[in-house]
N, C-alpha and C. Protein backbone atom coordinates (compact mmCIF):
# COMPACT_ATOMS: atom_id res chain seq x y z
N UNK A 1 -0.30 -3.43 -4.46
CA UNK A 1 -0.16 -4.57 -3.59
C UNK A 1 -1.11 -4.33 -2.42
N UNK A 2 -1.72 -5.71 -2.16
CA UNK A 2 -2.63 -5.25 -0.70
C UNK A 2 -1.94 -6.24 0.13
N UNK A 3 -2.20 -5.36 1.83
CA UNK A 3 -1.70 -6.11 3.01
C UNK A 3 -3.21 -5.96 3.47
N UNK A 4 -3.17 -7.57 4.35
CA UNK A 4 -4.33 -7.48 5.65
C UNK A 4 -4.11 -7.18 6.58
N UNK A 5 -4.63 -6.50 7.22
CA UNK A 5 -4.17 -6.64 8.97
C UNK A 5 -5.76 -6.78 9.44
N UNK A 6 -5.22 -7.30 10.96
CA UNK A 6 -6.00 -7.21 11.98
C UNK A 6 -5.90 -6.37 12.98
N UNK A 7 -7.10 -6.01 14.02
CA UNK A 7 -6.41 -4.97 15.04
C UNK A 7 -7.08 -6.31 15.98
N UNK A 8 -6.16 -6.28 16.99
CA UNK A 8 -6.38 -7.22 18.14
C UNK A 8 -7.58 -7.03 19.05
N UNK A 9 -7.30 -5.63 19.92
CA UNK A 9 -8.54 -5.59 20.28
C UNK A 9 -9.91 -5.27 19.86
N UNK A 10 -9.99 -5.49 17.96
CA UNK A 10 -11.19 -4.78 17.58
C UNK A 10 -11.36 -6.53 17.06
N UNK A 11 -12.43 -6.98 17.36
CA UNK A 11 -13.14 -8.41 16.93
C UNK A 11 -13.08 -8.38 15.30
N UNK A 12 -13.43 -8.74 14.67
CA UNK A 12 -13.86 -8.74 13.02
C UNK A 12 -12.83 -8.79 11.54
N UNK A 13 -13.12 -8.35 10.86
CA UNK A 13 -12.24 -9.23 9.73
C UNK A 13 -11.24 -8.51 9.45
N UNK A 14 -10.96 -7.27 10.06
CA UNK A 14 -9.98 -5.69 9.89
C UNK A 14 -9.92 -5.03 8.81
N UNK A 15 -9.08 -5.34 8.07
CA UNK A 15 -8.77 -3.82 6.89
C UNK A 15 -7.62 -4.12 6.13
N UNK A 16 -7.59 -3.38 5.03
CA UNK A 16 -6.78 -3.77 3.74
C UNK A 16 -6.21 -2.45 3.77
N UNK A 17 -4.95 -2.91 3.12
CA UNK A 17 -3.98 -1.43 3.10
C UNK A 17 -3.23 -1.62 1.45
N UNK A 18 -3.95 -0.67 0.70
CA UNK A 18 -3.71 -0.55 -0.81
C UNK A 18 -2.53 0.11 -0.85
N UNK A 19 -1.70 -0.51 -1.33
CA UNK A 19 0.09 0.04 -1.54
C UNK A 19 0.25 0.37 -3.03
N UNK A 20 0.70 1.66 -3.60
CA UNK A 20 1.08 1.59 -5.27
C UNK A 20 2.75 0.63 -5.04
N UNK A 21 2.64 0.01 -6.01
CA UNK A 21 4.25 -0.77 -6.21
C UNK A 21 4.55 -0.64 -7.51
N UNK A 22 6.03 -0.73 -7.04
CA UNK A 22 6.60 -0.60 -8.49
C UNK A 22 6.90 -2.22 -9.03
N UNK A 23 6.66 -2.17 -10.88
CA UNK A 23 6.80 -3.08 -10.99
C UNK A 23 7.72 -3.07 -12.84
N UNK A 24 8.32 -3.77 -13.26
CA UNK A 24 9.16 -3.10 -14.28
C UNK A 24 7.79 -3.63 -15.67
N UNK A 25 7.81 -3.17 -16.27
CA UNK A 25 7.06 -3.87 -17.48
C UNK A 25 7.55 -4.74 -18.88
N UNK A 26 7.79 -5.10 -18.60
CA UNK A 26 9.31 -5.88 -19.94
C UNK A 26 8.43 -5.94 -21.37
N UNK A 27 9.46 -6.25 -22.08
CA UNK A 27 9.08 -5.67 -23.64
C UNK A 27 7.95 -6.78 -24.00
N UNK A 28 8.24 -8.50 -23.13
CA UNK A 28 7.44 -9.35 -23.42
C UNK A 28 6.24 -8.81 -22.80
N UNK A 29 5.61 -7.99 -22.54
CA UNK A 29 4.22 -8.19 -21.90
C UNK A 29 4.06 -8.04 -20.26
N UNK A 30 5.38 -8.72 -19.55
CA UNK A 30 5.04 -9.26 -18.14
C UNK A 30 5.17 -8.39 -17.31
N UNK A 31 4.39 -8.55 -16.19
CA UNK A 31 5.19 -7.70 -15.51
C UNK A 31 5.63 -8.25 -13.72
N UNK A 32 6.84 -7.53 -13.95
CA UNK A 32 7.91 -8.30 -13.02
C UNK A 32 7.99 -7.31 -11.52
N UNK A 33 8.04 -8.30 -10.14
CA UNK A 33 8.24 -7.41 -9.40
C UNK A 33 9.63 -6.67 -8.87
N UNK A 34 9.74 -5.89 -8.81
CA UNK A 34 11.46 -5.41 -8.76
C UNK A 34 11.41 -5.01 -7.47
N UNK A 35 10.66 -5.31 -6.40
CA UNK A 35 10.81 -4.65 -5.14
C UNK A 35 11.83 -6.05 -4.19
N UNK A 36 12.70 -6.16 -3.51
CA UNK A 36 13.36 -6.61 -2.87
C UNK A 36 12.43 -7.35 -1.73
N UNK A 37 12.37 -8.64 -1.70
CA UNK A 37 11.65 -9.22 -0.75
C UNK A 37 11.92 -8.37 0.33
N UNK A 38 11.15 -8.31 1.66
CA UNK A 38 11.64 -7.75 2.88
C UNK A 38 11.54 -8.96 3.85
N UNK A 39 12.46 -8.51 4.86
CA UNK A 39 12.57 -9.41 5.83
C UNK A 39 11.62 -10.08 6.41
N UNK A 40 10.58 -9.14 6.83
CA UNK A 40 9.32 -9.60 7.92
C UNK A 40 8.49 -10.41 6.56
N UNK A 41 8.09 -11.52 7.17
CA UNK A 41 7.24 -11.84 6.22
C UNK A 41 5.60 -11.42 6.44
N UNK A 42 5.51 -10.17 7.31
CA UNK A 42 3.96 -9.99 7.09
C UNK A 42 4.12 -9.14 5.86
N UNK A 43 5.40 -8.37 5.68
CA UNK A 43 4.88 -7.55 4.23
C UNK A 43 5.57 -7.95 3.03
N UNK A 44 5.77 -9.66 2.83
CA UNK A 44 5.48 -10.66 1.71
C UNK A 44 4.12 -10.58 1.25
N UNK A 45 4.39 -10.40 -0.07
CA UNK A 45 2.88 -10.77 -0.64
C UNK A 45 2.41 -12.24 -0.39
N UNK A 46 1.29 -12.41 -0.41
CA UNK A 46 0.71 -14.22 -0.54
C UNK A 46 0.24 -14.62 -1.87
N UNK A 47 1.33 -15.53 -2.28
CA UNK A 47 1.09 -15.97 -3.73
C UNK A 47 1.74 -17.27 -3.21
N UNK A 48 1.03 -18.32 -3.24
CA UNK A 48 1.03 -19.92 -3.07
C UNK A 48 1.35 -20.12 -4.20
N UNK A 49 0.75 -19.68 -5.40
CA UNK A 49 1.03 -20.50 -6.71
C UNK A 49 1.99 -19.58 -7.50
N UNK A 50 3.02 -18.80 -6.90
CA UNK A 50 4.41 -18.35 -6.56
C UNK A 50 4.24 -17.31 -7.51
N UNK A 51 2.84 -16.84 -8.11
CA UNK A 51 2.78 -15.89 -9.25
C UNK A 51 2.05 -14.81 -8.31
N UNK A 52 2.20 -13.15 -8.09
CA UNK A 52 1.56 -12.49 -7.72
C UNK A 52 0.69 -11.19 -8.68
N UNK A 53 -0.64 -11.44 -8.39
CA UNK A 53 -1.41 -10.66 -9.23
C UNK A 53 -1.12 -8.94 -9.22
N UNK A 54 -0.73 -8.52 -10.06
CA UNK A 54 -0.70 -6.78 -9.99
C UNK A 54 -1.92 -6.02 -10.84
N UNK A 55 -2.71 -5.28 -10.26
CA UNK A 55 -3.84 -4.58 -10.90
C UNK A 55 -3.03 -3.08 -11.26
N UNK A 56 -3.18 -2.84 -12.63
CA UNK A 56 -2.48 -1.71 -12.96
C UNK A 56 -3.42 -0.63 -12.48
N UNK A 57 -3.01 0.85 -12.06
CA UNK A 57 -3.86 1.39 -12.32
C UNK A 57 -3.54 2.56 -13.13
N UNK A 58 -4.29 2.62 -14.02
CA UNK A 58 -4.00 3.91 -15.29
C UNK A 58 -4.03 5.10 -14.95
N UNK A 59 -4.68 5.35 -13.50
CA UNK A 59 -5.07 7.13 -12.84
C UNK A 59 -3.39 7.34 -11.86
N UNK A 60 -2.78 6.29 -11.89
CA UNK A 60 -1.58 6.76 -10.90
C UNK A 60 -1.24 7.06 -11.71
N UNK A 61 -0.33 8.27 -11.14
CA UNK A 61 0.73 9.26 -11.75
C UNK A 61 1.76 9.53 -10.82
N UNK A 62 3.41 9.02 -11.46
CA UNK A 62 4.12 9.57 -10.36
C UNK A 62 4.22 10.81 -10.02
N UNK A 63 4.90 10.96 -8.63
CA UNK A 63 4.92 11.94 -7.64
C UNK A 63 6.19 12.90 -7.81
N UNK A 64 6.89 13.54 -8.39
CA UNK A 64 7.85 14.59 -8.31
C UNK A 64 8.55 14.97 -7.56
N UNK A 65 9.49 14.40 -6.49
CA UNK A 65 9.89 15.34 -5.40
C UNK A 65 11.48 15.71 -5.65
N UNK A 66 11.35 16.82 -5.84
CA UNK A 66 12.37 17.43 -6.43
C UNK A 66 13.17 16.55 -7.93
N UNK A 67 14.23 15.66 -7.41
CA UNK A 67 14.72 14.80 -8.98
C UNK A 67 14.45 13.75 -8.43
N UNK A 68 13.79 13.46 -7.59
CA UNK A 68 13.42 11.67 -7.35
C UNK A 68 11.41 11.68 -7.77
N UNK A 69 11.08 10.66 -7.71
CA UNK A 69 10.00 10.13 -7.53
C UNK A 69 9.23 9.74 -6.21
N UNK A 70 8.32 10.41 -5.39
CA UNK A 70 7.85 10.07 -4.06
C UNK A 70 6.90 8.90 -4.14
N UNK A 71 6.68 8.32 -3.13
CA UNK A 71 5.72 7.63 -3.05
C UNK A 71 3.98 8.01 -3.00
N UNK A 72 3.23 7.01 -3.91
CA UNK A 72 1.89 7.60 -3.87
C UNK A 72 1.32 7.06 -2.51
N UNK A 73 0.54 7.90 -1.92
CA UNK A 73 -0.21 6.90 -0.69
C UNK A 73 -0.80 6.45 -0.67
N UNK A 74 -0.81 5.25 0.43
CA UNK A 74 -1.28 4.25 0.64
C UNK A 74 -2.65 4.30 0.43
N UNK A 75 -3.76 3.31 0.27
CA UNK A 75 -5.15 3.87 0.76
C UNK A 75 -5.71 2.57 2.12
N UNK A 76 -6.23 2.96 3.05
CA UNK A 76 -6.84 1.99 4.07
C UNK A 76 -8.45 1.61 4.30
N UNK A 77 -8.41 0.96 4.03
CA UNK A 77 -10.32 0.17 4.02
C UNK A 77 -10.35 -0.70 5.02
N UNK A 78 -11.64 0.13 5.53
CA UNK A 78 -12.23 -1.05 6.91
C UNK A 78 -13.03 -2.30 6.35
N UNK A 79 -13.00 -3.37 6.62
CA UNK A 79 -13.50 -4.34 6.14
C UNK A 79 -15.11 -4.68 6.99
N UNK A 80 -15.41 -3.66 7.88
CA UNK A 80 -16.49 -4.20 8.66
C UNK A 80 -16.76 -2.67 9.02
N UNK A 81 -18.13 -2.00 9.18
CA UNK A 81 -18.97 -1.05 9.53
C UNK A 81 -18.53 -0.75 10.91
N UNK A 82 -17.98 -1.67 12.07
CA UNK A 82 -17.51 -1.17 13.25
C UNK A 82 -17.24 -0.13 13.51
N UNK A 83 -17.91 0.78 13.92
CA UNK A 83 -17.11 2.20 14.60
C UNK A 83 -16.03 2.41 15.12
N UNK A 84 -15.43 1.33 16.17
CA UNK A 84 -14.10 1.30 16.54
C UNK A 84 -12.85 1.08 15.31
N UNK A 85 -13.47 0.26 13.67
CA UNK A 85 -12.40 0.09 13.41
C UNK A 85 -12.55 0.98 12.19
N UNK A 86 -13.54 1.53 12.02
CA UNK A 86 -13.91 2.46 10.86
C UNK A 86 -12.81 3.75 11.08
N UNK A 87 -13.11 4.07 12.46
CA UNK A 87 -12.50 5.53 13.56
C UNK A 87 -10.53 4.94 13.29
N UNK A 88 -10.48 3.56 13.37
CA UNK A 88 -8.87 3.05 13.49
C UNK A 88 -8.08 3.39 12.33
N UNK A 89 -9.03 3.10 11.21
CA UNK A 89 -8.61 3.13 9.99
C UNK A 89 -8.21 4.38 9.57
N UNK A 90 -9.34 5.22 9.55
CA UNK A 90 -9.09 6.73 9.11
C UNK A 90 -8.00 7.43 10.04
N UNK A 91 -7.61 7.17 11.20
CA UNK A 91 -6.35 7.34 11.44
C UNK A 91 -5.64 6.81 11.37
N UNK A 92 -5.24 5.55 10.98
CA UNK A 92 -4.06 5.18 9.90
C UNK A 92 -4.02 6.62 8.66
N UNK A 93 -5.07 6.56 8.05
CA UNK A 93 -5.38 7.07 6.78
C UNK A 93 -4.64 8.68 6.66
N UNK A 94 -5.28 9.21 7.99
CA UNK A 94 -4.72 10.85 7.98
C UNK A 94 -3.11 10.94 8.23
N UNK A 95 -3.13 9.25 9.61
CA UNK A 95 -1.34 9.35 9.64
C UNK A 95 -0.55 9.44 8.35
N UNK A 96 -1.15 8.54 7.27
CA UNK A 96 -0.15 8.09 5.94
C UNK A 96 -0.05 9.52 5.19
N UNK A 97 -1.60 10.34 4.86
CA UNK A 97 -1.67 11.16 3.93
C UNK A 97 -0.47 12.44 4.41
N UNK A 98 -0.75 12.79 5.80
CA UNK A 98 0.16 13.78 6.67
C UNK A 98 1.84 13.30 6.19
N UNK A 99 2.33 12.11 6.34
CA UNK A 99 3.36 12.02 6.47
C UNK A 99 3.93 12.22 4.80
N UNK A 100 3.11 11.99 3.99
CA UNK A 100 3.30 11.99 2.38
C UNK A 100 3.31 13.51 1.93
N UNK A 101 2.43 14.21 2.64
CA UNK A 101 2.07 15.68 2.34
C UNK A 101 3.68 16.16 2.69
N UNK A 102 4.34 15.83 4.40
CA UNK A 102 5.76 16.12 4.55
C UNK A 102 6.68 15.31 3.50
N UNK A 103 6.41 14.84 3.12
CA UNK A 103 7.50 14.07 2.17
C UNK A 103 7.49 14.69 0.86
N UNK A 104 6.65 15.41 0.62
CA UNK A 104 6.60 16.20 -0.72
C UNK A 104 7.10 17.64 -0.41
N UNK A 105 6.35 18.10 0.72
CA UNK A 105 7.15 19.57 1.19
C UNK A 105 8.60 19.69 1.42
N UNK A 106 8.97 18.73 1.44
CA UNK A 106 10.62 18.25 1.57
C UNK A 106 10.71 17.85 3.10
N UNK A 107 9.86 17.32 3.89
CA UNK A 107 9.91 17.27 5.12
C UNK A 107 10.42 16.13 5.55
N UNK A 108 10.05 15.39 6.67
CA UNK A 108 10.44 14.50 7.24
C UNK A 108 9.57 13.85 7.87
């Protein structure tokens, strides 16, 4: 799933935030989203024509943490060469990877 954001004080078109989602695969072919709408509607997907596109990807592999499954991380792309938002992004980027690295060490 991708989210857009903007950063306010950085001018330009901002950045995409690549989410792995889960999605069930049914015997017909389809595939269905099983994630629970959330409240805020910025992290609704945008599907007008009420169908949302899922790109599989064949290189994910779930994550192991202990008897559950962790989450894979996120990935963040600057949408514009800006230095201010190039520099914004990659710390999003190190925040997500850091907090995933503790989530596998059994952390918090």
């Amino acid at each position: 799933m991708f989210h857009y954001r903007v950063v306010e004080d950085i001018p330009g078109p901002g950045y995409l935030i690549a989410v792995h989602h889960a999605v069930w695969h049914t015997p017909t072919g389809q595939l269905v989203d099983v994630t629970p709408l959330h409240d805020n509607p910025k992290h609704r997907p945008i599907s007008p024509g009420g169908d949302v596109l899922f790109l599989v990807d064949t290189n994910a592999r779930p994550i192991a943490v202990g008897l559950t499954v962790g989450p894979r991380p996120s990935r963040f792309y600057a949408l514009d060469a800006d230095e201010r938002l190039v520099a914004y992004v990659r710390k999003l980027q190190e925040a997500e990877d850091e907090a995933c690295r503790n989530l596998y060490a059994g952390g918090r």
